[in-house]
N, C-alpha and C. Protein backbone atom coordinates (compact mmCIF):
# COMPACT_ATOMS: atom_id res chain seq x y z
N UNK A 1 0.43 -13.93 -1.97
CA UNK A 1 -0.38 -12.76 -2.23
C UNK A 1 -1.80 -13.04 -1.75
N UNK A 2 -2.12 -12.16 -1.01
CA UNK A 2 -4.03 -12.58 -0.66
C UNK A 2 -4.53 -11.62 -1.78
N UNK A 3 -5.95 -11.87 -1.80
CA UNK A 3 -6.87 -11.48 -2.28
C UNK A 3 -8.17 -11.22 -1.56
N UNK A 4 -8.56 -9.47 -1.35
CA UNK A 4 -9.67 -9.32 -0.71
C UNK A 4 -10.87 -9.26 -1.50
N UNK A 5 -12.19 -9.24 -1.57
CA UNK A 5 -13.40 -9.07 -2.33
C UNK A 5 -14.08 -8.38 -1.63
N UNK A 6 -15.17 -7.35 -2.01
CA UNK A 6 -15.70 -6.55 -1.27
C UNK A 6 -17.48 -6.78 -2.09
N UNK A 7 -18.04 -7.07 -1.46
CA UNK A 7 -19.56 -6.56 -2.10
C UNK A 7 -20.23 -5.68 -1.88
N UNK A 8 -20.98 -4.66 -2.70
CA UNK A 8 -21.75 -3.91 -2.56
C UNK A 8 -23.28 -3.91 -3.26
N UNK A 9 -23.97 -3.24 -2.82
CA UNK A 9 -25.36 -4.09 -3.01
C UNK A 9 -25.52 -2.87 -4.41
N UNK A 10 -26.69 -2.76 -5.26
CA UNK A 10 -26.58 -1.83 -5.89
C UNK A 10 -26.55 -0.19 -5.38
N UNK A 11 -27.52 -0.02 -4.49
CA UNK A 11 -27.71 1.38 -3.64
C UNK A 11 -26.09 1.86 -3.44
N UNK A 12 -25.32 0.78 -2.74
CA UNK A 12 -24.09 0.58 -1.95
C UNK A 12 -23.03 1.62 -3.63
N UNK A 13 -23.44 0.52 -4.15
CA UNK A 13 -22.48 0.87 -5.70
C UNK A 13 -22.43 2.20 -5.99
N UNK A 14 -23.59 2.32 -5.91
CA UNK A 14 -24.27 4.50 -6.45
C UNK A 14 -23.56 4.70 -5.73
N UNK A 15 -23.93 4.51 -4.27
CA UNK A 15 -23.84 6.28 -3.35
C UNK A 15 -21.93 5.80 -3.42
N UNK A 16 -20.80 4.83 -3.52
CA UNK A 16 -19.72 4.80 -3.70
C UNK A 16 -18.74 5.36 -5.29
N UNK A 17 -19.78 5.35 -5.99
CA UNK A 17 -19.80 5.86 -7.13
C UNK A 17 -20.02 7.45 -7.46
N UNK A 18 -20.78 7.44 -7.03
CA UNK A 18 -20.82 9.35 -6.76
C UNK A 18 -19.61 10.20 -5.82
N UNK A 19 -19.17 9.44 -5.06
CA UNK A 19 -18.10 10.27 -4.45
C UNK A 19 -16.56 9.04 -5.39
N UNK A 20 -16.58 8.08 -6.01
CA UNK A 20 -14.92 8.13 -6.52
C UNK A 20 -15.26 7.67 -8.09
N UNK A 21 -14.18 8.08 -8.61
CA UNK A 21 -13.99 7.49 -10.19
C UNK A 21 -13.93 6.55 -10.27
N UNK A 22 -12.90 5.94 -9.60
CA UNK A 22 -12.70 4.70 -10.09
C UNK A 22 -12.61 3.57 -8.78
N UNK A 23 -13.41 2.78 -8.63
CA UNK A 23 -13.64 1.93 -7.26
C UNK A 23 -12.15 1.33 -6.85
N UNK A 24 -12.20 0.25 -7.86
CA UNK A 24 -10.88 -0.74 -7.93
C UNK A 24 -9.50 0.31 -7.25
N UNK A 25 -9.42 1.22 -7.82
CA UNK A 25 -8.77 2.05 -7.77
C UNK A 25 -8.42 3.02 -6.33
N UNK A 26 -9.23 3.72 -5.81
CA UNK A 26 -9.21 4.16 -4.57
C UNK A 26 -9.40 2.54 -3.43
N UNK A 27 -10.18 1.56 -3.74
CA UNK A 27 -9.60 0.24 -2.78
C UNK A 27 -8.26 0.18 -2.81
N UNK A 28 -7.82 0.51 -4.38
CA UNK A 28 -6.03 -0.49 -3.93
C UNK A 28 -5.17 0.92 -3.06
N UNK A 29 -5.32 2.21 -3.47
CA UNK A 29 -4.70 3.09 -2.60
C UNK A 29 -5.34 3.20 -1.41
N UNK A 30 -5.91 3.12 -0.74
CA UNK A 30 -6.61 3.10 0.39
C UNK A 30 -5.93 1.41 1.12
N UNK A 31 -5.58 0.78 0.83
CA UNK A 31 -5.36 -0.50 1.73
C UNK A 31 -3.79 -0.20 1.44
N UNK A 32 -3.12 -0.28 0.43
CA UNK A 32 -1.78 0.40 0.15
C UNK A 32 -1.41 1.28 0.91
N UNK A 33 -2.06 2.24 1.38
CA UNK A 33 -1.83 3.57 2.19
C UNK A 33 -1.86 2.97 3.93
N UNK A 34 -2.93 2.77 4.45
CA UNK A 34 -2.93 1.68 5.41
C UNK A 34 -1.51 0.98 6.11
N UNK A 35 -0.88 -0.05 4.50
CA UNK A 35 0.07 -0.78 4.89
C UNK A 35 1.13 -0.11 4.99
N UNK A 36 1.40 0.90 4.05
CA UNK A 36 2.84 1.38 4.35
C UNK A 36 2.59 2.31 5.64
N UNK A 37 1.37 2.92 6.51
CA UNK A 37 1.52 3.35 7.89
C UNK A 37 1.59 2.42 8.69
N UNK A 38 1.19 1.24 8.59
CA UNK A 38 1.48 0.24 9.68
C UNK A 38 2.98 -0.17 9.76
N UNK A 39 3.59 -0.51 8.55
CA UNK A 39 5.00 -0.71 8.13
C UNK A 39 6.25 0.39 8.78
N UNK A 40 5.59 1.40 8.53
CA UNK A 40 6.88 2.99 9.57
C UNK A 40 6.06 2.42 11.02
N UNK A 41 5.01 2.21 11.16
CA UNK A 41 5.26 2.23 12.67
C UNK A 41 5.79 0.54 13.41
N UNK A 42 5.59 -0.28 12.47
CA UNK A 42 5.94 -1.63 13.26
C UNK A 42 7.54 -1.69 12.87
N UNK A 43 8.25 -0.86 12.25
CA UNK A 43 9.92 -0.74 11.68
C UNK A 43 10.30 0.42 12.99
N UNK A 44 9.41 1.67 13.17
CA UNK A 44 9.90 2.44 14.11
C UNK A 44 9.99 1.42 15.92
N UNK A 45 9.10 0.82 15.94
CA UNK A 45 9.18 -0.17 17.54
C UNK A 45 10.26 -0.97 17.27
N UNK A 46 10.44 -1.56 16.08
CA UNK A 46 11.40 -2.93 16.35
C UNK A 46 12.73 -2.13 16.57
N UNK A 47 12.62 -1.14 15.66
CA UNK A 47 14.00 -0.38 16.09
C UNK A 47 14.17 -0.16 17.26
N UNK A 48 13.43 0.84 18.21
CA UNK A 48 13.62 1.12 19.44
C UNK A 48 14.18 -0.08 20.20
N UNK A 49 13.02 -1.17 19.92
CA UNK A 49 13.23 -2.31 20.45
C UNK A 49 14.46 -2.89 20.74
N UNK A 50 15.26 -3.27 19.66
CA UNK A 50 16.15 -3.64 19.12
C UNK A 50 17.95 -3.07 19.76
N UNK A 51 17.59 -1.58 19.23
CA UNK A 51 18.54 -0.28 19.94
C UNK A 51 18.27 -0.84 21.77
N UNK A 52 17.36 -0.52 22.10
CA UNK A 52 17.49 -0.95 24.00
C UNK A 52 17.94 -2.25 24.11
N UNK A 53 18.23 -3.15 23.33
CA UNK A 53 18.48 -4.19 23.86
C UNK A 53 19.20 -4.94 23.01
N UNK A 54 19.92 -4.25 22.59
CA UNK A 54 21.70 -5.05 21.67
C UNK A 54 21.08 -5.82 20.64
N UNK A 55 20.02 -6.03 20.00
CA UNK A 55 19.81 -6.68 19.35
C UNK A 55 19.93 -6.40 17.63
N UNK A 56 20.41 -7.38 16.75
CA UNK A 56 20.60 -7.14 15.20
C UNK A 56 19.58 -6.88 14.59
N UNK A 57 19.40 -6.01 14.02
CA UNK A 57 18.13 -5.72 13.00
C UNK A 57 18.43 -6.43 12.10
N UNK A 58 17.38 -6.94 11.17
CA UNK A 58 17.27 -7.27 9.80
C UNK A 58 17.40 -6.38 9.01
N UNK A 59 17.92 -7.07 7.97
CA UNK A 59 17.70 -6.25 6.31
C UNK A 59 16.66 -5.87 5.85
N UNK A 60 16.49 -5.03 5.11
CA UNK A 60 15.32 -4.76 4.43
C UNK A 60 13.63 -4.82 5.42
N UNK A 61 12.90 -3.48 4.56
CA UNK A 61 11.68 -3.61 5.20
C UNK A 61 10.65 -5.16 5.52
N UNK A 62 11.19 -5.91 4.66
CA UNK A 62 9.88 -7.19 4.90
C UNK A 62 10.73 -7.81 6.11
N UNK A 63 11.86 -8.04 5.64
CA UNK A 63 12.40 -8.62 6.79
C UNK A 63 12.33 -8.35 8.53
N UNK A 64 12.08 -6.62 8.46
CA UNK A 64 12.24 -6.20 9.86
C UNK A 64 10.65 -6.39 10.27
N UNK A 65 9.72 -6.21 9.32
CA UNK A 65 8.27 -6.48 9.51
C UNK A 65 8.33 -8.31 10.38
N UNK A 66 8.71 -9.29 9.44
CA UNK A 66 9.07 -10.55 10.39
C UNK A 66 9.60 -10.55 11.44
N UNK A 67 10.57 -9.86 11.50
CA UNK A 67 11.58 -10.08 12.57
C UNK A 67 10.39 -8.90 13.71
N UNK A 68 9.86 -8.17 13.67
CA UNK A 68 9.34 -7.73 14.60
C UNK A 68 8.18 -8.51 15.21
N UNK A 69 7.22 -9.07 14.70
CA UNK A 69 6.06 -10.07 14.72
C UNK A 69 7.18 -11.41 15.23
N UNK A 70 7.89 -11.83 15.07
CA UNK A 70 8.49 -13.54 15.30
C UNK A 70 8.94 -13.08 16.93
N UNK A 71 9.50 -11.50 17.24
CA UNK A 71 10.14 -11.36 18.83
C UNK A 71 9.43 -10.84 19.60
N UNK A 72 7.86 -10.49 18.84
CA UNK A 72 6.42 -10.41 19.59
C UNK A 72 6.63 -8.86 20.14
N UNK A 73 7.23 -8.00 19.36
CA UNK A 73 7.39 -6.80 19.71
C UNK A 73 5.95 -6.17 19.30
N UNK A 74 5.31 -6.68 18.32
CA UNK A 74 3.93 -6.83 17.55
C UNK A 74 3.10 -7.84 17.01
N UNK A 75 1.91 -7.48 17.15
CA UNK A 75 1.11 -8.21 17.31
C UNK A 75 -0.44 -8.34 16.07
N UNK A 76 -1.05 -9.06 15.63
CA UNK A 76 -1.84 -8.96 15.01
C UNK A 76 -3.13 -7.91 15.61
N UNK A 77 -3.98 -7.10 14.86
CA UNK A 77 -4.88 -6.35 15.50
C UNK A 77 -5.88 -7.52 16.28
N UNK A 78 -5.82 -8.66 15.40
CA UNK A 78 -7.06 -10.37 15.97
C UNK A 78 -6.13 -10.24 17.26
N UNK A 79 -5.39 -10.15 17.31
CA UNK A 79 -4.81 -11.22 18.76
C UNK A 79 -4.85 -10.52 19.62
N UNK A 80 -4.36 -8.80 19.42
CA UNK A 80 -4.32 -7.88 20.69
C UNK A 80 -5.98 -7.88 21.34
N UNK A 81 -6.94 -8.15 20.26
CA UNK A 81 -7.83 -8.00 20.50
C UNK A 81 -8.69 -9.55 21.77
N UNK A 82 -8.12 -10.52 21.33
CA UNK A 82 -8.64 -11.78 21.76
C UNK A 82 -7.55 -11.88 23.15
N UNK A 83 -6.49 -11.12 23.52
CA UNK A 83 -5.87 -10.60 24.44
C UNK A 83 -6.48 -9.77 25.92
N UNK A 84 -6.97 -9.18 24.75
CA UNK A 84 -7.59 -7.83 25.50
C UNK A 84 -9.19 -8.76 26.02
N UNK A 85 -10.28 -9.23 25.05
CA UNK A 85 -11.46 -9.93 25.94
C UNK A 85 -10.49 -10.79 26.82
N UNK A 86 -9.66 -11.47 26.60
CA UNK A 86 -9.70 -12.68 27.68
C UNK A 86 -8.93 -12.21 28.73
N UNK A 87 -8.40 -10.74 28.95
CA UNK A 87 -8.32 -9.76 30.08
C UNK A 87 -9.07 -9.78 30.69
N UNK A 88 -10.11 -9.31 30.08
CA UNK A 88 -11.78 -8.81 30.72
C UNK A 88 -12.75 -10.00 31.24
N UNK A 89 -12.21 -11.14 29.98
CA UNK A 89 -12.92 -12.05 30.78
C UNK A 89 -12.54 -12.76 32.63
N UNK A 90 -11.54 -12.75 32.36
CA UNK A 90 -10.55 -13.18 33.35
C UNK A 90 -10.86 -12.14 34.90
N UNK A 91 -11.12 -10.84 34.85
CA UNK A 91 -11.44 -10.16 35.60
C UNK A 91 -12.76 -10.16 36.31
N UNK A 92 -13.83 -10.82 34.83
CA UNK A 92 -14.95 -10.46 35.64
C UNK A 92 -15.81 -12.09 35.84
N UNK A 93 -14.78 -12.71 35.96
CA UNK A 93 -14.37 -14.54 36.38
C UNK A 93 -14.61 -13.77 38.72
């Protein structure tokens, strides 16, 4: 299980406070919400994936989440990204 922490300065606190009830609260649905859209879309590729090319799906959602990341059908947002500069770097080499 990770654990994120967020700081806010006092100003930060108000003006986040005036628009929600409860902080803790809209953080955990808001990153919750996040994961289960990343989850339909990295389950919808491995499928495709998978379907074009004879391959066994896994069981269950965590499983197909691994199994999609381990056959590099997906990728971390860090890596596409450190992908993508060392594209650019490479070009303007």
């Amino acid at each position: 299980m990770t654990t994120y922490t967020v700081t806010l300065n006092e100003s930060d606190t108000k003006c986040f406070e005036y628009r929600e009830i409860d902080t803790q609260d809209f953080v955990d649905n808001f990153i919750k919400e996040e994961v289960r859209l990343a989850r339909l879309d990295i389950v919808k590729k491995l499928v495709a994936h998978c379907n074009e090319n004879n391959i066994a799906i896994s069981v269950g959602e965590e499983a197909q989440v691994n199994q999609a990341f381990s056959l590099g059908i997906v990728k971390t947002a860090k890596q596409r990204e450190d992908e993508f500069m060392n594209s650019v770097a490479s070009k303007d080499s």
